[in-house]
C-alpha atoms as a PDB file:
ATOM      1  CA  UNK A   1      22.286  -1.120 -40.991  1.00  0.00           C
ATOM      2  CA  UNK A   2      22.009   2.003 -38.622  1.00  0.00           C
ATOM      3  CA  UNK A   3      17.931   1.623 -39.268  1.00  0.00           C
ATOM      4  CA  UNK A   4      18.166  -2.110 -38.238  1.00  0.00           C
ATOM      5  CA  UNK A   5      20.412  -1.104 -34.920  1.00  0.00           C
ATOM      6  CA  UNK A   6      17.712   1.944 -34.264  1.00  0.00           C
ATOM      7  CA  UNK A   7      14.658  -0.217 -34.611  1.00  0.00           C
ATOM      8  CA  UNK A   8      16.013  -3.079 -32.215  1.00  0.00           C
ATOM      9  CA  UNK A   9      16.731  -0.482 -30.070  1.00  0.00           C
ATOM     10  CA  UNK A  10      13.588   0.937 -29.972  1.00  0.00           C
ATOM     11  CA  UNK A  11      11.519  -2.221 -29.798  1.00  0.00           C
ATOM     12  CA  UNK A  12      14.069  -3.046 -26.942  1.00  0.00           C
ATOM     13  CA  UNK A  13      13.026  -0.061 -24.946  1.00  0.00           C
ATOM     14  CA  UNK A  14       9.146  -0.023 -25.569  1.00  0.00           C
ATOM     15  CA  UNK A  15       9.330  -3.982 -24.282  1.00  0.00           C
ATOM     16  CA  UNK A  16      11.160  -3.136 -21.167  1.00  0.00           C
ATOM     17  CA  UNK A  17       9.409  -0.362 -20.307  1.00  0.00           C
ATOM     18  CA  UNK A  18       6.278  -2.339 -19.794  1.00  0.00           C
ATOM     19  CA  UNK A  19       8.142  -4.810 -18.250  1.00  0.00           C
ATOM     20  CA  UNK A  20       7.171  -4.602 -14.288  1.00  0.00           C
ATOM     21  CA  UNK A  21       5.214  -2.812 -12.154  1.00  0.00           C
ATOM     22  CA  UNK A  22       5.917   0.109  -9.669  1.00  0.00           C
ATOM     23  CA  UNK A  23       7.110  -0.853  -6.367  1.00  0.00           C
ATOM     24  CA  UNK A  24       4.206  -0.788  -4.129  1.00  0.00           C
ATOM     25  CA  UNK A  25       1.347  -0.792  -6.394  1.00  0.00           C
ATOM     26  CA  UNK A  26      -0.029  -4.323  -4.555  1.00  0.00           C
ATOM     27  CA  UNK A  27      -0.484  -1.601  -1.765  1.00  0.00           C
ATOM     28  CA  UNK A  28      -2.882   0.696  -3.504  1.00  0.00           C
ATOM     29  CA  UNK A  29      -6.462   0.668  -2.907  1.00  0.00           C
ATOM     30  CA  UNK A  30      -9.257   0.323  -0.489  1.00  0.00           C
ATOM     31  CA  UNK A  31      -9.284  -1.516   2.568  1.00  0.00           C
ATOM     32  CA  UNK A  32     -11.474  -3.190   5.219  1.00  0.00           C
ATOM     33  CA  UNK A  33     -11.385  -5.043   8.187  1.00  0.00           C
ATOM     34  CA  UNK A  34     -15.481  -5.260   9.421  1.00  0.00           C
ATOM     35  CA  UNK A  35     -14.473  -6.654  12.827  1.00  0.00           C
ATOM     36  CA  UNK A  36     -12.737  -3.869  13.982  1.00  0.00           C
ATOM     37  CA  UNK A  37     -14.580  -1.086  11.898  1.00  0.00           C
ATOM     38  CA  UNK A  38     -11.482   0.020  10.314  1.00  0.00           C
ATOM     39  CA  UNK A  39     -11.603   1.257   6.345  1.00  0.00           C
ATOM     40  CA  UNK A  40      -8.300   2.876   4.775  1.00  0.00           C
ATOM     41  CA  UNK A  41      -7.451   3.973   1.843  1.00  0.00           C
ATOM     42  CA  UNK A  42      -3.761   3.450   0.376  1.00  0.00           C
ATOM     43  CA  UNK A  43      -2.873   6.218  -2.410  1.00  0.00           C
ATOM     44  CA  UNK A  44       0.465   7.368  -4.334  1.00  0.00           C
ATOM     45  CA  UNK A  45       1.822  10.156  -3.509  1.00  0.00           C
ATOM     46  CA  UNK A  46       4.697  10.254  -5.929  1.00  0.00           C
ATOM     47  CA  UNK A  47       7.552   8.357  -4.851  1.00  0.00           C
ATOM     48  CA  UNK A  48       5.404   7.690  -1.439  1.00  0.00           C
ATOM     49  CA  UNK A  49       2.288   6.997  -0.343  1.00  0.00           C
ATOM     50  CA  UNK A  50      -0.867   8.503   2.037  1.00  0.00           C
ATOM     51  CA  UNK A  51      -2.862   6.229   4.304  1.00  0.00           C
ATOM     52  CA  UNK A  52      -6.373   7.726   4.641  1.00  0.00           C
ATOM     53  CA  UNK A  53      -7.352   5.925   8.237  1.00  0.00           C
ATOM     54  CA  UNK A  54     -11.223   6.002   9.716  1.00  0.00           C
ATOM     55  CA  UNK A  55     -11.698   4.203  12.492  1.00  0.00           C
ATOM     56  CA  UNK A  56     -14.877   3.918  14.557  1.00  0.00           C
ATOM     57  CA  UNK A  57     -14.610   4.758  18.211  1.00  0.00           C
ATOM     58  CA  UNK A  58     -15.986   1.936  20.535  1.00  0.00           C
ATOM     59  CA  UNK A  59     -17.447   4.084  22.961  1.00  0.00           C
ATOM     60  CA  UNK A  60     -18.544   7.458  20.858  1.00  0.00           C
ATOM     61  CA  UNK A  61     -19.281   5.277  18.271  1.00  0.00           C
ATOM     62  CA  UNK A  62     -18.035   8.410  15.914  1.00  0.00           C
ATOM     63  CA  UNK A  63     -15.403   7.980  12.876  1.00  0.00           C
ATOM     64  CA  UNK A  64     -12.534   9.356  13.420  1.00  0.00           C
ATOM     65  CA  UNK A  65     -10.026  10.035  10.150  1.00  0.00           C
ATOM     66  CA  UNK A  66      -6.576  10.341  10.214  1.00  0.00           C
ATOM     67  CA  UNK A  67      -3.628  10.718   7.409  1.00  0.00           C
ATOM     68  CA  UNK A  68      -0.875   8.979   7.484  1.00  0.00           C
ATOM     69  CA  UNK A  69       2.402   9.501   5.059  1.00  0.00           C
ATOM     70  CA  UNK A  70       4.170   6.029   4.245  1.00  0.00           C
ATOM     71  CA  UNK A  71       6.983   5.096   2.211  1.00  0.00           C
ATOM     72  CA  UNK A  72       7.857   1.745   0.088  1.00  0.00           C
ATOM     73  CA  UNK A  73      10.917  -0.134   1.648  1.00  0.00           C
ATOM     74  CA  UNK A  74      11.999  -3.982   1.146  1.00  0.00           C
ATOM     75  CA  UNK A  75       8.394  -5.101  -0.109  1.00  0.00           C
ATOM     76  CA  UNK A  76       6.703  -3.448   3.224  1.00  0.00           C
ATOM     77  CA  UNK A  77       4.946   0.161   3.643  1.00  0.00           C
ATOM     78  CA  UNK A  78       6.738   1.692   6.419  1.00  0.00           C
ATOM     79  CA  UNK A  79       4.923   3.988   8.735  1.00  0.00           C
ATOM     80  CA  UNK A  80       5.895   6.527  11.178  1.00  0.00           C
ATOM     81  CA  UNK A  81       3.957   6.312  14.601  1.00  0.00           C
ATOM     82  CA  UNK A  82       3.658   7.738  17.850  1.00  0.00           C
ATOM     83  CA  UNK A  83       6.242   5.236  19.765  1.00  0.00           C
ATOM     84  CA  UNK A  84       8.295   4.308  16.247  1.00  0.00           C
ATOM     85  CA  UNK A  85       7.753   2.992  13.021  1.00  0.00           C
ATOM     86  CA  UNK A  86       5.745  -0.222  11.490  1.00  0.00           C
ATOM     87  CA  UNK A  87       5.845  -1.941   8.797  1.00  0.00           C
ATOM     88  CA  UNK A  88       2.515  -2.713   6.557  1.00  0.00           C
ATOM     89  CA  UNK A  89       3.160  -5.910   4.527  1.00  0.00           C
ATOM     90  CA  UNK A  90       1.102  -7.437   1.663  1.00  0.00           C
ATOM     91  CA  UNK A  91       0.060 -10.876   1.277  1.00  0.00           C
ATOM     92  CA  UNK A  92      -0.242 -12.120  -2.297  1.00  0.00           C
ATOM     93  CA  UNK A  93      -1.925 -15.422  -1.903  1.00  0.00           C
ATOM     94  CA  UNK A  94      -4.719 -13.803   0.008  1.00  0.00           C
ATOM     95  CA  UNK A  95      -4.677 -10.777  -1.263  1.00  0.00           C
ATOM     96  CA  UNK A  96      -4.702  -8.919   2.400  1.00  0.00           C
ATOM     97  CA  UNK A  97      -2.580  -6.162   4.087  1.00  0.00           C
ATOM     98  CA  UNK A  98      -2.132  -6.773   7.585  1.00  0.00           C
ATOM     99  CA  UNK A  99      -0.015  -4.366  10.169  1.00  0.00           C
ATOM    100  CA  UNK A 100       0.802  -4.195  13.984  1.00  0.00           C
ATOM    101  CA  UNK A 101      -2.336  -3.679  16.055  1.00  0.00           C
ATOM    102  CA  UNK A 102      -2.170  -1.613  19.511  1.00  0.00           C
ATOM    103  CA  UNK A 103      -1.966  -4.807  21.238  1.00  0.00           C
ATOM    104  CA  UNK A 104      -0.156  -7.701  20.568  1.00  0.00           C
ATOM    105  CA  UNK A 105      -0.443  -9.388  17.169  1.00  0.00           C
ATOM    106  CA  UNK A 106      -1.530  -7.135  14.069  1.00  0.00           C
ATOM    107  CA  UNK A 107      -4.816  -6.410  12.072  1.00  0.00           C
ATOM    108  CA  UNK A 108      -5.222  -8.389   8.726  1.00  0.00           C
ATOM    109  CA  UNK A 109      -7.353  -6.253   5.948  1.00  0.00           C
ATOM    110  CA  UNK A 110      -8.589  -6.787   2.726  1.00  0.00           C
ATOM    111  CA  UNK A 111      -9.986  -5.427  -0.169  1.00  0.00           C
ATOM    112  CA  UNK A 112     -13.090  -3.380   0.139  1.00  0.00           C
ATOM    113  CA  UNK A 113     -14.993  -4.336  -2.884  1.00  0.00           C
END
């Protein structure tokens, strides 16, 4: 009987422990938006994430590359910035990130295949 009790048991926990997927693993990858010559790179960093930002300058014309830490929080990455924090969020359908631009509305990305 206790061999019964142990083997349910550990069938129990090898099932659930492939049972879902890290928080913010939708998150992780490469990104692109061609329009605005923006490519970042989303990465774990443990518990949190890093943000790997090059960005093209319009006049220079030269990348410029910037990290940026980021945690997982109510299905958004949050980001510290400058003036605040934002939020990066994660459509499924689409498969795209999108996240506050500098002006109004926000910058929609997707996978860099």
């Amino acid at each position: 009987m206790k061999n019964i009790l142990l083997a349910s048991n550990l069938c129990a926990m090898t099932l659930l422990s492939g049972c879902g997927k890290s928080t913010g693993d939708e998150f992780v990858g490469k990104w692109v938006n061609d329009r605005q010559t923006i490519h970042m790179e989303i990465t774990r960093n443990g518990d949190s994430f890093i943000i790997v930002d090059e960005e093209t300058q319009i006049m220079s014309k030269q990348p410029v590359t910037s990290k940026i830490p980021a945690t997982y929080q109510d299905g958004v990455l949050r980001i510290d910035m400058g003036l605040g924090s934002g939020n990066i969020g994660y459509d499924k359908r689409k498969d795209t990130i999108f996240m506050p631009s500098a002006g109004n509305g926000s910058i929609e990305m997707h996978r860099d295949r």
